[in-house]
Protein backbone atom coordinates (compact mmCIF):
# COMPACT_ATOMS: atom_id res chain seq x y z
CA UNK A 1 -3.90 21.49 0.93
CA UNK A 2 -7.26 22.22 -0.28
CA UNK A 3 -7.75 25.84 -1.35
CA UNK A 4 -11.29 25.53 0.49
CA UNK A 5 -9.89 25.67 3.91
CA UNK A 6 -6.99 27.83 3.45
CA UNK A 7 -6.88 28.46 7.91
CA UNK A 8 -5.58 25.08 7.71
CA UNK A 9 -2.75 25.58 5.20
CA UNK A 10 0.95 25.11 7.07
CA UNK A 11 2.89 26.29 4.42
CA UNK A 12 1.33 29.80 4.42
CA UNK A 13 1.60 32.76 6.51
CA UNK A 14 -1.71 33.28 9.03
CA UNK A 15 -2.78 36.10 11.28
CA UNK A 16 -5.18 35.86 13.82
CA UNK A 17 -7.11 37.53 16.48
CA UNK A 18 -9.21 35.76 19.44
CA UNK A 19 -11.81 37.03 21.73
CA UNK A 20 -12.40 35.72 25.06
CA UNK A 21 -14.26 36.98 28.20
CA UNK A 22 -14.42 36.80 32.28
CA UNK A 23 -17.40 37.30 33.93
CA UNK A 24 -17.27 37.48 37.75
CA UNK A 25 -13.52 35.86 37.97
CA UNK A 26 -9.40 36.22 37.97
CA UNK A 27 -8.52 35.41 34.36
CA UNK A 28 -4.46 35.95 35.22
CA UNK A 29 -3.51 37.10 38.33
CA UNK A 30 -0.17 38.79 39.28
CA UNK A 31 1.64 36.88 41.95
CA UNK A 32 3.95 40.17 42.64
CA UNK A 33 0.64 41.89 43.80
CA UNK A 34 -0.78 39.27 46.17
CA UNK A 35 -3.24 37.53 42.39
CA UNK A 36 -4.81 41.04 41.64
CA UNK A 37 -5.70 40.46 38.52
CA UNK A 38 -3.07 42.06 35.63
CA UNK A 39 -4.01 45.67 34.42
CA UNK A 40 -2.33 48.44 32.52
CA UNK A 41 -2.13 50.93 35.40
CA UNK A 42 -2.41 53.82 33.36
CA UNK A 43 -5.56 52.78 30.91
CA UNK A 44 -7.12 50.28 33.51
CA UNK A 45 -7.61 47.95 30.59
CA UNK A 46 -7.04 44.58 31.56
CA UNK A 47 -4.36 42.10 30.84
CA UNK A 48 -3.51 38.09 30.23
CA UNK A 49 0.01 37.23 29.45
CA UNK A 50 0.94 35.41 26.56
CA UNK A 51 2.83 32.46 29.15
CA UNK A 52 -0.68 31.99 30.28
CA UNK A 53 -3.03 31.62 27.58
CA UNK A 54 0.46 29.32 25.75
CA UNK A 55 -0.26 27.44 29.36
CA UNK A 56 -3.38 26.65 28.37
CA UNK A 57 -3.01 25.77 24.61
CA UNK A 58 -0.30 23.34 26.03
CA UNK A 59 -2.79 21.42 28.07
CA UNK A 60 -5.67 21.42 25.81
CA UNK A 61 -3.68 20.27 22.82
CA UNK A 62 -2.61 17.32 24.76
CA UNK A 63 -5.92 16.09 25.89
CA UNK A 64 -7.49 16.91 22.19
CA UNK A 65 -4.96 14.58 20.23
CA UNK A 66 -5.55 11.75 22.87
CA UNK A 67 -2.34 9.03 22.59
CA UNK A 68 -0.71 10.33 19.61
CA UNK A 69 2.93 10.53 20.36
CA UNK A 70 3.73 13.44 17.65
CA UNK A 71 1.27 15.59 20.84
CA UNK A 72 3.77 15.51 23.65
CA UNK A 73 3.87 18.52 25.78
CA UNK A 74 7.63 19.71 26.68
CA UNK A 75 6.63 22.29 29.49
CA UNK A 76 4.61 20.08 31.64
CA UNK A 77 4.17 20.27 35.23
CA UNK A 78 5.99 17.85 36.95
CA UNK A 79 8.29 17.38 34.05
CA UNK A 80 12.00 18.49 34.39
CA UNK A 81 13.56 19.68 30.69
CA UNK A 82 17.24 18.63 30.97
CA UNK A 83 16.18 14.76 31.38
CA UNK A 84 13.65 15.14 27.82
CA UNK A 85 16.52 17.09 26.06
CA UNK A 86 19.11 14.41 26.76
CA UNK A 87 16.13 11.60 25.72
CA UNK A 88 16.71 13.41 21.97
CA UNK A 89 20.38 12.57 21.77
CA UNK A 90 20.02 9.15 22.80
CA UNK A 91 17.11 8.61 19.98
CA UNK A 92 18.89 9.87 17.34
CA UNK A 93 22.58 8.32 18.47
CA UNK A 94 24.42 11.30 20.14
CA UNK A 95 26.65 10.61 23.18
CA UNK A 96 26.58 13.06 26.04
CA UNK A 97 29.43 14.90 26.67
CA UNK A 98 30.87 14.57 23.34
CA UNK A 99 31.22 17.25 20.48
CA UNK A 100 28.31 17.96 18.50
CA UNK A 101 28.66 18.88 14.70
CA UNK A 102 25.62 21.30 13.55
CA UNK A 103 23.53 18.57 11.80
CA UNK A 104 23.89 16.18 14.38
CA UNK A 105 22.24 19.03 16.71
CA UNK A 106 19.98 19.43 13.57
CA UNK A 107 18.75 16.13 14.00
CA UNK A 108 18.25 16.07 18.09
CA UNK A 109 16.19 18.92 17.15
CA UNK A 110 13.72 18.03 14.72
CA UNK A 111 13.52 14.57 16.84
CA UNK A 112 12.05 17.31 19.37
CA UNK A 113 9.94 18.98 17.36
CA UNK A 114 8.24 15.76 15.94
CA UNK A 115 8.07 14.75 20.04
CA UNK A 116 6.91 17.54 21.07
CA UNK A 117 3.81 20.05 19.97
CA UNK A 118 4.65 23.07 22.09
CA UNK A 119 8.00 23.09 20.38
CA UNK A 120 6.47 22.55 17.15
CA UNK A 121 4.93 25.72 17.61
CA UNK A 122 5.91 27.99 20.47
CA UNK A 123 9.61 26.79 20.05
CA UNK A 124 11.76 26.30 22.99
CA UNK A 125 15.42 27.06 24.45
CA UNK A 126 17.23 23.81 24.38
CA UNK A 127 20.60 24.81 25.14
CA UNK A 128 20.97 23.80 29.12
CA UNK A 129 22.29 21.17 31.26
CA UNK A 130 24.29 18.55 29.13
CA UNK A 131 22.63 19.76 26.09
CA UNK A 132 24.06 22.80 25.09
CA UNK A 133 25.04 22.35 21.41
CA UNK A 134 20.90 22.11 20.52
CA UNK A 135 20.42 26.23 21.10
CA UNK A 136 17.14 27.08 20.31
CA UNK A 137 13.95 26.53 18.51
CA UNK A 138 12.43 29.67 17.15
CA UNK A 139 8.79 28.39 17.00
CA UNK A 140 6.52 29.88 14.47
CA UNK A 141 3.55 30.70 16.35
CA UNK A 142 3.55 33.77 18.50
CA UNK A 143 1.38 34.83 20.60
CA UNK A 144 0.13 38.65 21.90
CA UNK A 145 -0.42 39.74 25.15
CA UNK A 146 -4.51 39.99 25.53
CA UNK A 147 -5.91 43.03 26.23
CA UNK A 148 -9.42 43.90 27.56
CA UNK A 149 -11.40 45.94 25.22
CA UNK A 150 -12.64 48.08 27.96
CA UNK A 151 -11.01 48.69 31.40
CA UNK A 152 -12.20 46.65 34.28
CA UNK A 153 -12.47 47.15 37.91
CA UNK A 154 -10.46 44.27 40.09
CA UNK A 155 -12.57 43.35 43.12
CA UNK A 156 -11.28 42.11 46.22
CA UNK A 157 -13.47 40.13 48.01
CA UNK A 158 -13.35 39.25 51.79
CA UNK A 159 -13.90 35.68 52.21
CA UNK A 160 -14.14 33.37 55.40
CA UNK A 161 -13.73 29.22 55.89
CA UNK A 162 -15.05 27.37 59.26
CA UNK A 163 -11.54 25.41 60.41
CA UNK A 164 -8.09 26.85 61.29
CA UNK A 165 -4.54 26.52 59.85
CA UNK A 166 -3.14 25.85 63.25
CA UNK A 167 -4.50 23.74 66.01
CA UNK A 168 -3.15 26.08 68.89
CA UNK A 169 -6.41 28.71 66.72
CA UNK A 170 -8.66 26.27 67.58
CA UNK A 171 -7.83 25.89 70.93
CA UNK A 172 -7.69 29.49 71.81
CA UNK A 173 -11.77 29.33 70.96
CA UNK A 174 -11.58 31.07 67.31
CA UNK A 175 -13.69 29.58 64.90
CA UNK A 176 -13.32 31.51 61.54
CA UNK A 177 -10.44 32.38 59.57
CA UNK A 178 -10.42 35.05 56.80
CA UNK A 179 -8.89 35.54 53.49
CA UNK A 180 -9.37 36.88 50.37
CA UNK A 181 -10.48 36.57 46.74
CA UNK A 182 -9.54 38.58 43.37
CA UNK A 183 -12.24 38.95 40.76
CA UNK A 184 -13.27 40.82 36.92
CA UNK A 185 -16.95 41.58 37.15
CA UNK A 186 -16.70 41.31 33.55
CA UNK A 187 -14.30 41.85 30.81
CA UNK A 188 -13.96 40.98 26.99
CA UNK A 189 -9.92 40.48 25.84
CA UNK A 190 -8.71 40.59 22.79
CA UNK A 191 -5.13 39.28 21.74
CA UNK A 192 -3.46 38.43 17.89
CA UNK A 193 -1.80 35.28 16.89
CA UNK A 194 0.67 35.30 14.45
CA UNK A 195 1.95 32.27 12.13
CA UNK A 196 5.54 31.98 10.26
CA UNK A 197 4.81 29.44 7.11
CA UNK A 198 8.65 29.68 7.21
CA UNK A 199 9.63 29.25 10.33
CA UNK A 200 7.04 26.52 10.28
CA UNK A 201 9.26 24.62 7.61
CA UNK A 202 11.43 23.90 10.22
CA UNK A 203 9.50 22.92 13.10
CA UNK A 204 7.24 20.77 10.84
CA UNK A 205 3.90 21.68 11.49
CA UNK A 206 0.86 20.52 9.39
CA UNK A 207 -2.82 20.74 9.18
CA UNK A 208 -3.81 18.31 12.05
CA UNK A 209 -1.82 20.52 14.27
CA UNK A 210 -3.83 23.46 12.79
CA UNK A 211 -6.98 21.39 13.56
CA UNK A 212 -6.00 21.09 16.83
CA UNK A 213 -4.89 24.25 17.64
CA UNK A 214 -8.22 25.84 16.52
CA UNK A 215 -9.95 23.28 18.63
CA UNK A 216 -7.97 23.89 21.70
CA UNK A 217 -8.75 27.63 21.66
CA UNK A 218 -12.76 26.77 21.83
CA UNK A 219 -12.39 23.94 24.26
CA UNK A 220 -9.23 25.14 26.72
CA UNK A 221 -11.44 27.43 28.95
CA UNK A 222 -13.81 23.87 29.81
CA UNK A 223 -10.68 22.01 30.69
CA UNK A 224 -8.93 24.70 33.06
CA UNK A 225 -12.37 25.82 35.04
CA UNK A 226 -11.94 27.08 38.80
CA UNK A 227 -13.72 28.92 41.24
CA UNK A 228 -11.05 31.65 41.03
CA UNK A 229 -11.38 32.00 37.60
CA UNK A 230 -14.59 32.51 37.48
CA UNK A 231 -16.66 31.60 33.68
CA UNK A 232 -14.27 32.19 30.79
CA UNK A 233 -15.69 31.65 27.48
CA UNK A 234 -13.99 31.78 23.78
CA UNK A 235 -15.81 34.47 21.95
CA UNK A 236 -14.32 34.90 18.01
CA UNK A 237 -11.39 33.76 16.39
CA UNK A 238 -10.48 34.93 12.88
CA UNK A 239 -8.06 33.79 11.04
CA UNK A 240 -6.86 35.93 7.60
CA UNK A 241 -4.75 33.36 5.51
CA UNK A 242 -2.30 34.47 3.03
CA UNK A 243 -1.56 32.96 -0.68
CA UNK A 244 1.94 32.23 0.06
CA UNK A 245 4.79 32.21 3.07
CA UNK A 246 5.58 35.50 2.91
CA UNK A 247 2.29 37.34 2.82
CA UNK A 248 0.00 40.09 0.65
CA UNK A 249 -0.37 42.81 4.15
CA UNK A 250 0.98 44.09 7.16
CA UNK A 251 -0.92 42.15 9.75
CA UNK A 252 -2.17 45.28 11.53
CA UNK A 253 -4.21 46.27 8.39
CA UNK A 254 -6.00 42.71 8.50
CA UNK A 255 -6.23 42.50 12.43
CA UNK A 256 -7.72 45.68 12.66
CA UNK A 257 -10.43 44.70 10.30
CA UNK A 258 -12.26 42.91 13.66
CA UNK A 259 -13.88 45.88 15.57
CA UNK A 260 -15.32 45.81 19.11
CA UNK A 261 -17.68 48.27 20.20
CA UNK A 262 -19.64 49.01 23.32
CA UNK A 263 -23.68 49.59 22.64
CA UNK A 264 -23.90 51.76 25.03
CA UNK A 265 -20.83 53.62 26.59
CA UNK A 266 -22.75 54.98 29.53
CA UNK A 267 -22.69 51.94 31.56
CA UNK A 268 -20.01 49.29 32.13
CA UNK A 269 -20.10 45.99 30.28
CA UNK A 270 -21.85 43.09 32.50
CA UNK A 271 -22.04 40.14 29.44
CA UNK A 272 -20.88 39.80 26.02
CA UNK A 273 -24.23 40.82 24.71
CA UNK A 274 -23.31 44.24 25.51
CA UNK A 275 -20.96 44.60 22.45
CA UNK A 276 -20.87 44.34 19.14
CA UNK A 277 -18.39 42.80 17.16
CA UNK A 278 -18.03 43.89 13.70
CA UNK A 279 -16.21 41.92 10.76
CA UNK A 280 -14.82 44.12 7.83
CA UNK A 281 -14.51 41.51 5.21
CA UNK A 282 -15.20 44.04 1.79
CA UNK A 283 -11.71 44.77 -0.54
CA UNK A 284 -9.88 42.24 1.80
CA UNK A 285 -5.93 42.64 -0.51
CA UNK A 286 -5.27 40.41 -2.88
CA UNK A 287 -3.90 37.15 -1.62
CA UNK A 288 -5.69 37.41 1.80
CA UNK A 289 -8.80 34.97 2.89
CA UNK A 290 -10.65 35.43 6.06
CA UNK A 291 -12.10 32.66 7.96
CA UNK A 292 -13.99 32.60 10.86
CA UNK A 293 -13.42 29.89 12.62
CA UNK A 294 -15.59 30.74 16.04
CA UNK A 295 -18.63 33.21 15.68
């Protein structure tokens, strides 16, 4: 790998953080509270689950590799698991039903993780249905829970459509039915990424999957638009790159190195433009390269 773009090294350890914002829309909403969108009740800040934004890595890393067959996506809608785990024993020779010696689950795995680039990276639990003996895939990328910088104020809007659920509405004479709508007037989230060069080793990731991944996180917000999400738009991602698997820092000293600040505190945030995003590069330890990959 070419010292020049070290964000693309597999075989080292990477930390990362990503910025992303909402303006007038639901960027995860909490089915156990009727899609409000997710906030901490007690700081108001709001919130995007980590199975969400993986959700939407999945997807976009699909559609950015095109046909390659190393891209396959094992939690896909529409896709049951048990039938694509059993598809791994019969590639590699395994019966069904039959005892499994470690490397012969050894093998069904990796034929997974080659299949498969959510595995590759997010790992998977692959010990169900007929499959038991494969356990699990601890994948090497892990991903935070985002967080809004400031708090934000969930809006519920009152909404009405011209035509009925029911036919026996229409005939009774009514014309309108109502519902409702969840939306972030504006917020700007912040979550870290973290990358195991050695857990890596296993899964076999390599730079194209790097490429991809760094692609997927400008590009996924175009390919998963909606009128209930409203306009969500990548906003940074930095990536600090360490000389070796193991690492030269703590990852909170390097993550905290990207600063977000309000201009002005005495109003609420309306746009990106009202922040400022600040970049502490100087006496970066020894070891450690920072790369910005989206500005």
């Amino acid at each position: 790998m070419s010292t020049s773009q070290p964000h693309l090294d597999p075989t080292v350890r990477h930390d990362m953080v990503f910025l992303f914002d909402v303006t007038d829309g639901n960027p995860n909403g909490d089915p156990d509270a009727g899609n409000r969108p997710r906030v901490d009740d007690e700081s108001a800040q709001g919130l995007v689950t980590d199975v969400a934004l993986k959700r939407k890595i999945r997807d976009t890393l699909a559609l950015a590799a095109g046909d390659d067959p190393r891209y396959g996506v094992f939690v896909q809608a529409g896709y049951a698991l048990n039938p694509r785990l059993e598809e791994s024993y019969e590639k590699t020779g395994l019966k069904l039903g039959t005892k499994t010696s470690q490397e012969e689950a050894e093998r069904a795995r990796a034929w997974l993780c080659d299949r498969y680039v959510d595995i590759r990276l997010f790992g998977a639990v692959l010990s169900v249905g007929k499959t038991g003996a494969l356990g699990q895939v601890r994948g090497p990328l892990q991903v935070g829970m985002a967080r809004s910088i400031d708090p934000v104020l969930p809006t519920d809007h009152a909404i009405t459509r011209v035509t009925q659920t029911k036919q026996e509405d229409i005939d009774k004479g009514e014309t309108t039915e109502m519902g409702s709508k969840w939306t972030v007037p504006y917020g700007l989230y912040k979550v870290e990424l973290y990358y195991s060069a050695t857990k890596a080793k296993k899964t076999g990731v390599d730079a194209r999957d790097f490429e991809l991944l760094y692609r997927s996180l400008d590009m996924m917000f175009d390919h998963d638009r909606s009128a209930t999400r409203g306009s969500l738009s990548p906003r940074g991602l930095y990536v600090f790159s360490h000389s070796d698997a193991f690492g030269a820092a703590p990852a909170h000293r390097l993550t905290g190195r990207i600063g977000v600040k309000l201009y002005d505190g005495s109003r609420p945030p309306r746009k990106f433009d009202d922040y400022v995003v600040t970049v502490d590069d100087r006496d970066l330890p020894s070891g450690v390269t920072l790369t910005t990959v989206i500005a």
